[in-house]
C-alpha atoms as a PDB file:
ATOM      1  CA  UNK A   1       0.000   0.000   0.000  1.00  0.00           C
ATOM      2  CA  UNK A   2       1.435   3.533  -0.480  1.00  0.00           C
ATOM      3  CA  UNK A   3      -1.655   5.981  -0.033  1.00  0.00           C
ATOM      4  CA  UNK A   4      -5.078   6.189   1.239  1.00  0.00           C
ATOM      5  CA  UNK A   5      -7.936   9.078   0.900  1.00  0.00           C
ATOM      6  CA  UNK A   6     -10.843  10.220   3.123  1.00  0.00           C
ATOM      7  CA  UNK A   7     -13.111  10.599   0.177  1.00  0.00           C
ATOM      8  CA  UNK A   8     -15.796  12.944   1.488  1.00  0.00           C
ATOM      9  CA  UNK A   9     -18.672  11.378  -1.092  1.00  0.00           C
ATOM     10  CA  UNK A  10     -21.989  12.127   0.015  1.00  0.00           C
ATOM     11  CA  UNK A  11     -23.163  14.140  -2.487  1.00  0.00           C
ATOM     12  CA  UNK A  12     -21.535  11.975  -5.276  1.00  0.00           C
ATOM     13  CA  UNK A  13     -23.817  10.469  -7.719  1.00  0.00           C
ATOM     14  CA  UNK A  14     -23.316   6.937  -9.791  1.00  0.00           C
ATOM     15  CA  UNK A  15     -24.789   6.445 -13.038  1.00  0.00           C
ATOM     16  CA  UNK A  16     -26.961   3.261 -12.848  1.00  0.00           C
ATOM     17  CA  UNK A  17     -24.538   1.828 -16.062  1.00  0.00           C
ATOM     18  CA  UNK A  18     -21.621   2.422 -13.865  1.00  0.00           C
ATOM     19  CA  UNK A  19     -23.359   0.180 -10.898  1.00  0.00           C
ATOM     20  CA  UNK A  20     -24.193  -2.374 -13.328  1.00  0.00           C
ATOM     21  CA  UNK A  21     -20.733  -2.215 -14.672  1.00  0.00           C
ATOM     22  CA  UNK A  22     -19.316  -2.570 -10.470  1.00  0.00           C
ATOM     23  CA  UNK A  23     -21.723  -5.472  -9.739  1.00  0.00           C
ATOM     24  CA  UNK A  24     -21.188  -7.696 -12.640  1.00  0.00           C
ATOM     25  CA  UNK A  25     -17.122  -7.542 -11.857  1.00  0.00           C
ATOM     26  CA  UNK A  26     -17.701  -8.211  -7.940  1.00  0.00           C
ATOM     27  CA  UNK A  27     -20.150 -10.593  -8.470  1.00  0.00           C
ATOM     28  CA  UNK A  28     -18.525 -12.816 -10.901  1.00  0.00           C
ATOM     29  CA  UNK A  29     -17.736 -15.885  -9.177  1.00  0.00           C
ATOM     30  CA  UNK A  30     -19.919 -15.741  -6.719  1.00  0.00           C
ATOM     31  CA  UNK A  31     -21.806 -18.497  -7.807  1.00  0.00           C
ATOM     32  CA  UNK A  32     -18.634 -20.659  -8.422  1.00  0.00           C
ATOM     33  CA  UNK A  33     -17.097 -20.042  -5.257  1.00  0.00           C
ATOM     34  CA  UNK A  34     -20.644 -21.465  -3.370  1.00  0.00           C
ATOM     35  CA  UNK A  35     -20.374 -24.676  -5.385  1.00  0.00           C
ATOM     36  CA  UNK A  36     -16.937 -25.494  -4.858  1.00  0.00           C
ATOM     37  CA  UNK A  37     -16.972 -25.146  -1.173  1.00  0.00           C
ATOM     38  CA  UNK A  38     -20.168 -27.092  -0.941  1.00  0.00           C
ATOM     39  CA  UNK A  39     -18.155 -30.076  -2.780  1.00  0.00           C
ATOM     40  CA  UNK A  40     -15.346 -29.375  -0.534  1.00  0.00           C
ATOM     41  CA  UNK A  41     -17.120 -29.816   3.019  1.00  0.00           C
ATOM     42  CA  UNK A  42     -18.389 -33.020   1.756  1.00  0.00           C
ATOM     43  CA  UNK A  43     -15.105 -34.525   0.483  1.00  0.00           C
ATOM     44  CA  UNK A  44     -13.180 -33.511   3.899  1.00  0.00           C
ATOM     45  CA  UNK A  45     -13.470 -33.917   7.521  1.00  0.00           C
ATOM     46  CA  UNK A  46     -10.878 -31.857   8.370  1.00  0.00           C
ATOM     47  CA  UNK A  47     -10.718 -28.468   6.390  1.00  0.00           C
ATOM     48  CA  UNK A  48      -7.618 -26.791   5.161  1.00  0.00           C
ATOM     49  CA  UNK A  49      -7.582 -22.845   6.563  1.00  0.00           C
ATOM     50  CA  UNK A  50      -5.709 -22.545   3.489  1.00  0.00           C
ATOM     51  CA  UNK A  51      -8.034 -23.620   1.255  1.00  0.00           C
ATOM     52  CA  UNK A  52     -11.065 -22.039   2.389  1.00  0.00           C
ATOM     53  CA  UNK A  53      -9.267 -18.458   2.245  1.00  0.00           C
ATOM     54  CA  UNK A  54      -7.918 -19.702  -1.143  1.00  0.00           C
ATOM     55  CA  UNK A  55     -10.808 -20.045  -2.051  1.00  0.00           C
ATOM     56  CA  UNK A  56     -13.496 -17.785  -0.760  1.00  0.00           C
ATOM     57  CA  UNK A  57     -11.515 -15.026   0.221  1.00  0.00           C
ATOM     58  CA  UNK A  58      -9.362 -14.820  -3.229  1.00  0.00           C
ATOM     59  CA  UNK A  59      -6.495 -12.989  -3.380  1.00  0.00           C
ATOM     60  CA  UNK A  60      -5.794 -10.972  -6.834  1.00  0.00           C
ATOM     61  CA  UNK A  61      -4.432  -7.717  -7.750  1.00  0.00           C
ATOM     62  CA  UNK A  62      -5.861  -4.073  -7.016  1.00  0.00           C
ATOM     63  CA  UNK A  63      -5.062  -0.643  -7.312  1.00  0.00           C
ATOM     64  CA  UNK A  64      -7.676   0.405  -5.121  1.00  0.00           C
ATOM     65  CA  UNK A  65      -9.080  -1.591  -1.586  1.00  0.00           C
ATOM     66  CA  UNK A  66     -12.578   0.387  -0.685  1.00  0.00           C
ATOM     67  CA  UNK A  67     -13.086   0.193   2.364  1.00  0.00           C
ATOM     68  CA  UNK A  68     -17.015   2.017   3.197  1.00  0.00           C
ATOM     69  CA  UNK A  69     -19.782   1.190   5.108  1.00  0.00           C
ATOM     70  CA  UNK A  70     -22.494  -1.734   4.195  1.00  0.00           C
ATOM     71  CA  UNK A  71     -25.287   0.645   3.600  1.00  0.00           C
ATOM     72  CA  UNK A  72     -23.260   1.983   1.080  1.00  0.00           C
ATOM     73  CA  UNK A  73     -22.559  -0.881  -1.273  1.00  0.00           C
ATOM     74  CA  UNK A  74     -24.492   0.643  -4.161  1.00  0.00           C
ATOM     75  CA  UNK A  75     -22.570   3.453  -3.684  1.00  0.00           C
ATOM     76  CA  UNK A  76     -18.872   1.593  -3.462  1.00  0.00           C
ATOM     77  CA  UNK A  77     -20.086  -0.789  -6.674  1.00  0.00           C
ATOM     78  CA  UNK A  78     -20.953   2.747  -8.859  1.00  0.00           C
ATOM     79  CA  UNK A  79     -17.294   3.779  -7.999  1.00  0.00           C
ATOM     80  CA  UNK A  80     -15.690   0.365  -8.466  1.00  0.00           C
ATOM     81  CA  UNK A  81     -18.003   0.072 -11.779  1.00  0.00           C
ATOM     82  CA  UNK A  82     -17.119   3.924 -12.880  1.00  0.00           C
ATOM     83  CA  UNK A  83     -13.362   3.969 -12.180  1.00  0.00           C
ATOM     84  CA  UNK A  84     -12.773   0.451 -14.180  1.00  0.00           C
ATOM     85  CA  UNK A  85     -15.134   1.655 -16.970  1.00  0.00           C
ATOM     86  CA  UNK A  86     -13.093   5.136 -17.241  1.00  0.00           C
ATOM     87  CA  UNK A  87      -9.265   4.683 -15.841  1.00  0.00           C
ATOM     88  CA  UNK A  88      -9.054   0.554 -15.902  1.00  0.00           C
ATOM     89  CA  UNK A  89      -8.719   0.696 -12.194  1.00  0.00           C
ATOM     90  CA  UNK A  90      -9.562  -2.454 -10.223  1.00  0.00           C
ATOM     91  CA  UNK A  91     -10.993  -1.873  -6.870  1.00  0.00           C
ATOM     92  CA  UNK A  92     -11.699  -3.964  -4.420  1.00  0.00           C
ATOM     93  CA  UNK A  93     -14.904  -3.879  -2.845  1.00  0.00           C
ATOM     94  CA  UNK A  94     -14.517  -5.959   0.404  1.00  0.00           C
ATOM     95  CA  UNK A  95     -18.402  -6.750   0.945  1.00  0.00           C
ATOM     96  CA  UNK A  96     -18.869  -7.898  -2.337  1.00  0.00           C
ATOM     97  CA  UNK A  97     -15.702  -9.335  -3.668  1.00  0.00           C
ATOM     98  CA  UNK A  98     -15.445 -11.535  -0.784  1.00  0.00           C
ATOM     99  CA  UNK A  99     -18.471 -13.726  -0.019  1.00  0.00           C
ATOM    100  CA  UNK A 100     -19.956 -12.549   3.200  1.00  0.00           C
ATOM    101  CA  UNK A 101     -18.227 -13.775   6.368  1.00  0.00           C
ATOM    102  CA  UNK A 102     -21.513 -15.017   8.225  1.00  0.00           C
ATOM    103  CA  UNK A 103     -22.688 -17.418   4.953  1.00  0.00           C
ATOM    104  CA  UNK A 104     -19.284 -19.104   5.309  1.00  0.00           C
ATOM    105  CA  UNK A 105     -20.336 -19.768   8.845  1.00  0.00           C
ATOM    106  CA  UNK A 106     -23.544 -20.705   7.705  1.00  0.00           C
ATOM    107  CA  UNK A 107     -22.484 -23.223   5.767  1.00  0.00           C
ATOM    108  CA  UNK A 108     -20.198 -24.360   8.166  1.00  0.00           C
ATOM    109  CA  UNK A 109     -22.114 -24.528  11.404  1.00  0.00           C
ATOM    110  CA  UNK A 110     -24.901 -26.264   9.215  1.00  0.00           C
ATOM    111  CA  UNK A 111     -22.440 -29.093   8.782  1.00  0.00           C
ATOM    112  CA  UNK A 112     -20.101 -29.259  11.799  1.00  0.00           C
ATOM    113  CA  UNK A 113     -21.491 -27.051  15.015  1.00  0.00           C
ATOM    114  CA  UNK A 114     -25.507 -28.264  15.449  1.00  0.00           C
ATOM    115  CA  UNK A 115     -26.314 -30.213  18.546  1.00  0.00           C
ATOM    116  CA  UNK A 116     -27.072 -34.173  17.886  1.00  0.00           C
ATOM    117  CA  UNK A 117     -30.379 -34.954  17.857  1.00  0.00           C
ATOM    118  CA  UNK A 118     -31.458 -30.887  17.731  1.00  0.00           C
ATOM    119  CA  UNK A 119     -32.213 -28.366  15.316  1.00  0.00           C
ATOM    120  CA  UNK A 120     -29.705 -25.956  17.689  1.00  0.00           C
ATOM    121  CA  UNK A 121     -26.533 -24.848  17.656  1.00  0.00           C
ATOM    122  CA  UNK A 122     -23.553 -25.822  20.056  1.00  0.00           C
ATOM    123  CA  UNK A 123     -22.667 -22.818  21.821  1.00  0.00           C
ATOM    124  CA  UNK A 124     -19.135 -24.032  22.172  1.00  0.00           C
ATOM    125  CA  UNK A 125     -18.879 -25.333  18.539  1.00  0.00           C
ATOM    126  CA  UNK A 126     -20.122 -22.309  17.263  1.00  0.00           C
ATOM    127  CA  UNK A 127     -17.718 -19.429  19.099  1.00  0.00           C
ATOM    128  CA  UNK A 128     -14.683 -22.414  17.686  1.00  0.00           C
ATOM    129  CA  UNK A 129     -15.749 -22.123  13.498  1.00  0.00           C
ATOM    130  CA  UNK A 130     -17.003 -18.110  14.442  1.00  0.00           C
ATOM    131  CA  UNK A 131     -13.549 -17.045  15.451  1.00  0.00           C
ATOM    132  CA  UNK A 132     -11.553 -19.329  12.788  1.00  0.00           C
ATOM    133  CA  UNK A 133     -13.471 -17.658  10.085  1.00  0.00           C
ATOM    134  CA  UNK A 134     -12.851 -14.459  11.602  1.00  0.00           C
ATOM    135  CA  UNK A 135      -9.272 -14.975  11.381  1.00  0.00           C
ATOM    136  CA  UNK A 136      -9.445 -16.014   7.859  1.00  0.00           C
ATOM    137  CA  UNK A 137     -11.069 -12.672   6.601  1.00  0.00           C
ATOM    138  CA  UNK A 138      -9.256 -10.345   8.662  1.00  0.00           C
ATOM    139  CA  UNK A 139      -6.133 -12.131   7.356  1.00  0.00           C
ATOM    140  CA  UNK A 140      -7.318 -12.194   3.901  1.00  0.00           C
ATOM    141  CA  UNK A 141      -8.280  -8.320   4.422  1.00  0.00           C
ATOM    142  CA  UNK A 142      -4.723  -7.208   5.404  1.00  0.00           C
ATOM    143  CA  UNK A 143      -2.862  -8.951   2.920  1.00  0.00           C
ATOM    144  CA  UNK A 144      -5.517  -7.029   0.310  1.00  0.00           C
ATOM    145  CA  UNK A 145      -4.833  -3.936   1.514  1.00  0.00           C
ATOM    146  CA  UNK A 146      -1.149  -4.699   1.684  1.00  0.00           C
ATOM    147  CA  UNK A 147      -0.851  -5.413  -1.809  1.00  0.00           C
ATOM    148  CA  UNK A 148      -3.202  -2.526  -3.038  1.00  0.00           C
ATOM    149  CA  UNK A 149      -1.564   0.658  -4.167  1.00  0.00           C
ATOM    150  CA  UNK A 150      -4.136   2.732  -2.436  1.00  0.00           C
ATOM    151  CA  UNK A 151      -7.059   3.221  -0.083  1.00  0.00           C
ATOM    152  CA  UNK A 152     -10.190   4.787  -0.183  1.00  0.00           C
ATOM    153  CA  UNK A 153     -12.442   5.469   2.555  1.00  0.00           C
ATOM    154  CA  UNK A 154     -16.061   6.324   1.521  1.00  0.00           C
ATOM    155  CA  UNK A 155     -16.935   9.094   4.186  1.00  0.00           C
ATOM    156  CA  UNK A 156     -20.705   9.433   4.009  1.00  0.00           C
ATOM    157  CA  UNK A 157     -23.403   9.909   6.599  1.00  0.00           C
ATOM    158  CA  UNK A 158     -24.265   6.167   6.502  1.00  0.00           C
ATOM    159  CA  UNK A 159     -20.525   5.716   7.618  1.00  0.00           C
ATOM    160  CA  UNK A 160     -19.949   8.811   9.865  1.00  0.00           C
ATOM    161  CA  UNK A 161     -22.360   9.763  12.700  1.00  0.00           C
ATOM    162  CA  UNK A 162     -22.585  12.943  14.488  1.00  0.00           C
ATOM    163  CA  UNK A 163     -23.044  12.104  17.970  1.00  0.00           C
ATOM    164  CA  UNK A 164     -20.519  13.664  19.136  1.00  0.00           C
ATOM    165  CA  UNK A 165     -17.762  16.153  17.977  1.00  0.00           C
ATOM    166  CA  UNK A 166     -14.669  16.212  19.760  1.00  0.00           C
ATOM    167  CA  UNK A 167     -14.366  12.266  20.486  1.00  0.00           C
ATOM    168  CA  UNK A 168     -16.511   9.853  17.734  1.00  0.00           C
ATOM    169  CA  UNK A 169     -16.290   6.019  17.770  1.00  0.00           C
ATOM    170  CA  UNK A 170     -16.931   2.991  15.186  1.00  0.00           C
ATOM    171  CA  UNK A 171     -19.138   0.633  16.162  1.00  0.00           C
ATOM    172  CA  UNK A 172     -17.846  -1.566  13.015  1.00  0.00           C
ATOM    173  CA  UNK A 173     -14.705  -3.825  13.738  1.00  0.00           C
ATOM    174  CA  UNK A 174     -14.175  -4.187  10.681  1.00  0.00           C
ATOM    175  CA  UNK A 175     -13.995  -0.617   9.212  1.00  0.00           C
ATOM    176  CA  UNK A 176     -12.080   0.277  12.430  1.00  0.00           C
ATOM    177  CA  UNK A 177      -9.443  -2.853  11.417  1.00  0.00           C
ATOM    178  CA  UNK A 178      -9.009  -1.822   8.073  1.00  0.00           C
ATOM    179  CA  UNK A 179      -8.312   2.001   8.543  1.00  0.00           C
ATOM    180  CA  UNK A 180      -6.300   0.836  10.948  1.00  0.00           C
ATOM    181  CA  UNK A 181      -3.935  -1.487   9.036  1.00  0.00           C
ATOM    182  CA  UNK A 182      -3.794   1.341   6.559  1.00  0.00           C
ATOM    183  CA  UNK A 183      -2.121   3.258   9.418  1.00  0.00           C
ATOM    184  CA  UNK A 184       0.000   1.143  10.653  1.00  0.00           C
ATOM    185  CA  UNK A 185       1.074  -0.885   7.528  1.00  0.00           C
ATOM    186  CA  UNK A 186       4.698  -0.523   5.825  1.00  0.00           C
ATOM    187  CA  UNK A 187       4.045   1.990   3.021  1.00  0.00           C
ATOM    188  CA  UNK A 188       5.750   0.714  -0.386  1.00  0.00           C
ATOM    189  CA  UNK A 189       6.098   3.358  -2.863  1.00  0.00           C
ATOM    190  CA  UNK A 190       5.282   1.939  -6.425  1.00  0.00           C
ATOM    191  CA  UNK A 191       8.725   1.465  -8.289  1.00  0.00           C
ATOM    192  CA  UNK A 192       7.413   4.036 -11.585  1.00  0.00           C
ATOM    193  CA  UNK A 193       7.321   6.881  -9.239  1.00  0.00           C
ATOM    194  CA  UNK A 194      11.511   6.170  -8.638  1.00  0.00           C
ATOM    195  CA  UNK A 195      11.491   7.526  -5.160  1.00  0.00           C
ATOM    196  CA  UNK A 196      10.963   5.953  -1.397  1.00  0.00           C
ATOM    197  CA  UNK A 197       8.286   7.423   1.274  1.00  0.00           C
ATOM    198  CA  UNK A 198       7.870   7.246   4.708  1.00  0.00           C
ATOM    199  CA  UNK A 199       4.583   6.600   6.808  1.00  0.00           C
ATOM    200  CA  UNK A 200       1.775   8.306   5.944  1.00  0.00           C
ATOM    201  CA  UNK A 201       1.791  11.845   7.654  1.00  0.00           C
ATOM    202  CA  UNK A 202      -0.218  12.398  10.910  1.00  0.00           C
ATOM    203  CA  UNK A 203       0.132  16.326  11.310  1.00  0.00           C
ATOM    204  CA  UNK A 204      -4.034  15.953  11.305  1.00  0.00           C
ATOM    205  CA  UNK A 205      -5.713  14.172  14.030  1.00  0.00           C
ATOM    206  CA  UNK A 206      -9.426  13.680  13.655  1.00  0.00           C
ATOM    207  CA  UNK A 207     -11.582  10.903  14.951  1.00  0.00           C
ATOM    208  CA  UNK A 208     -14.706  10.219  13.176  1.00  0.00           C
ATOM    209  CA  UNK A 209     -17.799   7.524  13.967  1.00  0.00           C
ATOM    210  CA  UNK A 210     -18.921   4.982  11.411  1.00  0.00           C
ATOM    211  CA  UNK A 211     -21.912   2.789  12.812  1.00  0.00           C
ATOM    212  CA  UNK A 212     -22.476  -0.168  10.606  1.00  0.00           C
ATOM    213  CA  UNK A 213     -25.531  -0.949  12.893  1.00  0.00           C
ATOM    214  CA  UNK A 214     -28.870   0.657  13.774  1.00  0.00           C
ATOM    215  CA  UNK A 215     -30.118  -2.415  16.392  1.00  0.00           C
ATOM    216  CA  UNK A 216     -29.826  -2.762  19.834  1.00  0.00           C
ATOM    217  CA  UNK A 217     -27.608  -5.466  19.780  1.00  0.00           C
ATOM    218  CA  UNK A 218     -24.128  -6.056  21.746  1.00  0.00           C
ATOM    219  CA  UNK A 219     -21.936  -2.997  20.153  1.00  0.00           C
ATOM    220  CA  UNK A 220     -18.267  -2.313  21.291  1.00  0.00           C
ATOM    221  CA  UNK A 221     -16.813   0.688  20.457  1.00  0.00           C
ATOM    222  CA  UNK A 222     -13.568   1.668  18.912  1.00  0.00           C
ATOM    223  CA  UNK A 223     -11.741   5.311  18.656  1.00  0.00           C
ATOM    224  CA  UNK A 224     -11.279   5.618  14.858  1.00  0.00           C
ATOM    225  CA  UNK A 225      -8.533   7.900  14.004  1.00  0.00           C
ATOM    226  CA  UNK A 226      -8.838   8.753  10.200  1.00  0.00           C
ATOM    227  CA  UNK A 227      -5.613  11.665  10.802  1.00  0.00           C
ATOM    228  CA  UNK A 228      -3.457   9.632   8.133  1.00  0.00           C
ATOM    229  CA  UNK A 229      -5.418   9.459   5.457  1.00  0.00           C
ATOM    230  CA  UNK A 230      -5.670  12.698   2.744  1.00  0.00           C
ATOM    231  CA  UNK A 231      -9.129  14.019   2.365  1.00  0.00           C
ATOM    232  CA  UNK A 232     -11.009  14.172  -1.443  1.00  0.00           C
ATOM    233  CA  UNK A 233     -13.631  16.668  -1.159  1.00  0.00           C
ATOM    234  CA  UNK A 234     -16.536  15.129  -3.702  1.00  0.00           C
ATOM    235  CA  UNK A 235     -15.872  17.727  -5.853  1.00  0.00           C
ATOM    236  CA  UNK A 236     -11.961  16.430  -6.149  1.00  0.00           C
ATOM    237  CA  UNK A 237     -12.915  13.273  -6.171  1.00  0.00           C
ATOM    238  CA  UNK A 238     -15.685  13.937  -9.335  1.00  0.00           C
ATOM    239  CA  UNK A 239     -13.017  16.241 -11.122  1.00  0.00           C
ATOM    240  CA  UNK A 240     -10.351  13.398 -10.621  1.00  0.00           C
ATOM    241  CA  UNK A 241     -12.686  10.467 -12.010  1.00  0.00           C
ATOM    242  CA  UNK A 242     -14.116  12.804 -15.625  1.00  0.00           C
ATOM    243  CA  UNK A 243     -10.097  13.539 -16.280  1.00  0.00           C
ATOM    244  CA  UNK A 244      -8.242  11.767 -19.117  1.00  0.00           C
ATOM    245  CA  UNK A 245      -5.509   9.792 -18.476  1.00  0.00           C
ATOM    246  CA  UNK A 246      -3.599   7.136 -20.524  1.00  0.00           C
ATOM    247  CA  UNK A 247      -3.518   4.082 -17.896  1.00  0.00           C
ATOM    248  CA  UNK A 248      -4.454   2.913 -14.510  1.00  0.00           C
ATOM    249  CA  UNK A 249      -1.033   4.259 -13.194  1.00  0.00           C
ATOM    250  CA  UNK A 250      -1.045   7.330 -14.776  1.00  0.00           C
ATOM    251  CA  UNK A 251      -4.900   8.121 -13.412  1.00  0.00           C
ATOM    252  CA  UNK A 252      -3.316   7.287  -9.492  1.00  0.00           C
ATOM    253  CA  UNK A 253      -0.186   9.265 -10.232  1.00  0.00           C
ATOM    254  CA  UNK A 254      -2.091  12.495 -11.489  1.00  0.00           C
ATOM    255  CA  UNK A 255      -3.905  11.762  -8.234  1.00  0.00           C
ATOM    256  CA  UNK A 256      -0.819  11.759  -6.007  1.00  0.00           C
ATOM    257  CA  UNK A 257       0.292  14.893  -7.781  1.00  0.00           C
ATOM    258  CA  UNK A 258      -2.963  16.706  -7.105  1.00  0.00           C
ATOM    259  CA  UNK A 259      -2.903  16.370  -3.581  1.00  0.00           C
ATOM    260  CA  UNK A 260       1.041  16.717  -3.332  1.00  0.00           C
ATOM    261  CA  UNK A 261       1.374  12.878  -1.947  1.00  0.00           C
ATOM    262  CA  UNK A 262       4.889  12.522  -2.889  1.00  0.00           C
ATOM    263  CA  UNK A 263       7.849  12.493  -0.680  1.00  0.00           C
ATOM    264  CA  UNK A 264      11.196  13.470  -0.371  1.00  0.00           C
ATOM    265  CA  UNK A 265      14.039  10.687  -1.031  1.00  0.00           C
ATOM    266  CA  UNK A 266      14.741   8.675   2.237  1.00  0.00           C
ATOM    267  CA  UNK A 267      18.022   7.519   1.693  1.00  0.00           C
END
């Protein structure tokens, strides 16, 4: 990863094409995945952690991880749909790329974790397969945004919340891991751009609140610092997106240039 973005987006607006366009790429082996690991709990007693991340959680290039809030998927699929459609940037939407998390367990705990002779669950059986698959995606998550060139946060009022101002929590441990891999994670700057960087800056601290939940359910809080990230006003973010460039690189570089992302030589 070398750079991330606070994309303030709420007032952006997707072209349906542009959602069709995001949905048919995230969605394309959906449908295959499901199949295979149905054949797969079948043919083994013991399953490989390897395997299932393999193959559920699949790893393959990016330029962009988008990280954003569930109630914005239509949103995050126009932008994934609209920046491969214009720039040939792949983005990687992490609800939709990835099968959700809780079918896997579905399928699982349907097979391995009921109680004999019961249409229930086994409490114990069920915390064991919830945290392995837990482990899997979060894994699967960091190496994704390790091996994407950039970030973007979709900053919207489904993903920020403004109970308070000073100090404003996640209630998503998810969002709150990603952003903060992306600020703690060894910054690689892309070898066409011929010079090294250091960690992203943090000269501005913010915290913001993203709450992935309206029901009152068990919800743990987390302090979300989004300080490292550069923010996109929409406006940026729309002029960025209708400019021409003449590849996927040159559309991020023109990007980094904008917002005056690159560093000094660290020798």
């Amino acid at each position: 990863m070398y750079r991330g973005f606070n994309i303030q987006c709420a007032d952006y607006e997707i072209q349906n094409n542009y959602y069709k366009i995001g949905s048919e790429i995230q969605n394309a082996k959906k449908e295959e995945i499901k199949i295979k690991f149905q054949k797969y709990l079948i043919d083994n007693e013991t399953l490989s952690g390897n395997d299932i991340m393999n193959e559920w959680f699949p790893k393959n290039d990016y330029h962009i991880f988008l990280s954003h809030s569930h109630k914005d998927l239509k949103l995050a699929l126009g932008i994934a749909g609209v920046l491969k459609e214009v720039h040939n940037l792949n983005v990687f939407v992490d609800s939709n790329v990835w099968l959700n998390s809780n079918d896997l367990l579905k399928i699982i705990d349907n097979e391995f974790c009921k109680n004999i002779d019961s249409p229930t669950y086994n409490y114990d059986a069920r915390n064991y397969s919830t945290s392995h698959v837990h482990m899997m995606l979060m894994n699967s998550l960091n190496s994704t945004i390790n091996t994407s060139e950039a970030l973007f946060f979709l900053n919207t009022p489904n993903s920020i919340s403004a109970k308070e101002v000073i100090r404003q929590e996640t209630f998503s441990p998810w969002i709150f891991a990603e952003i903060e891999t992306s600020k703690i994670i060894n910054k690689i700057t892309p070898e066409r751009l011929f010079r090294k960087t250091k960690m992203f800056s943090d000269f501005e601290k913010g915290y913001v609140a993203l709450n992935e939940s309206s029901d009152r359910e068990l919800q743990i809080s987390y302090e979300l610092e989004l300080g490292h990230l550069t923010e996109l006003s929409s406006s940026e973010f729309e002029e960025w997106v209708n400019s021409k460039f003449i590849s996927p690189e040159n559309a991020l570089d023109n990007l980094y240039d904008y917002k005056k992302l690159r560093n000094i030589l660290i020798k």
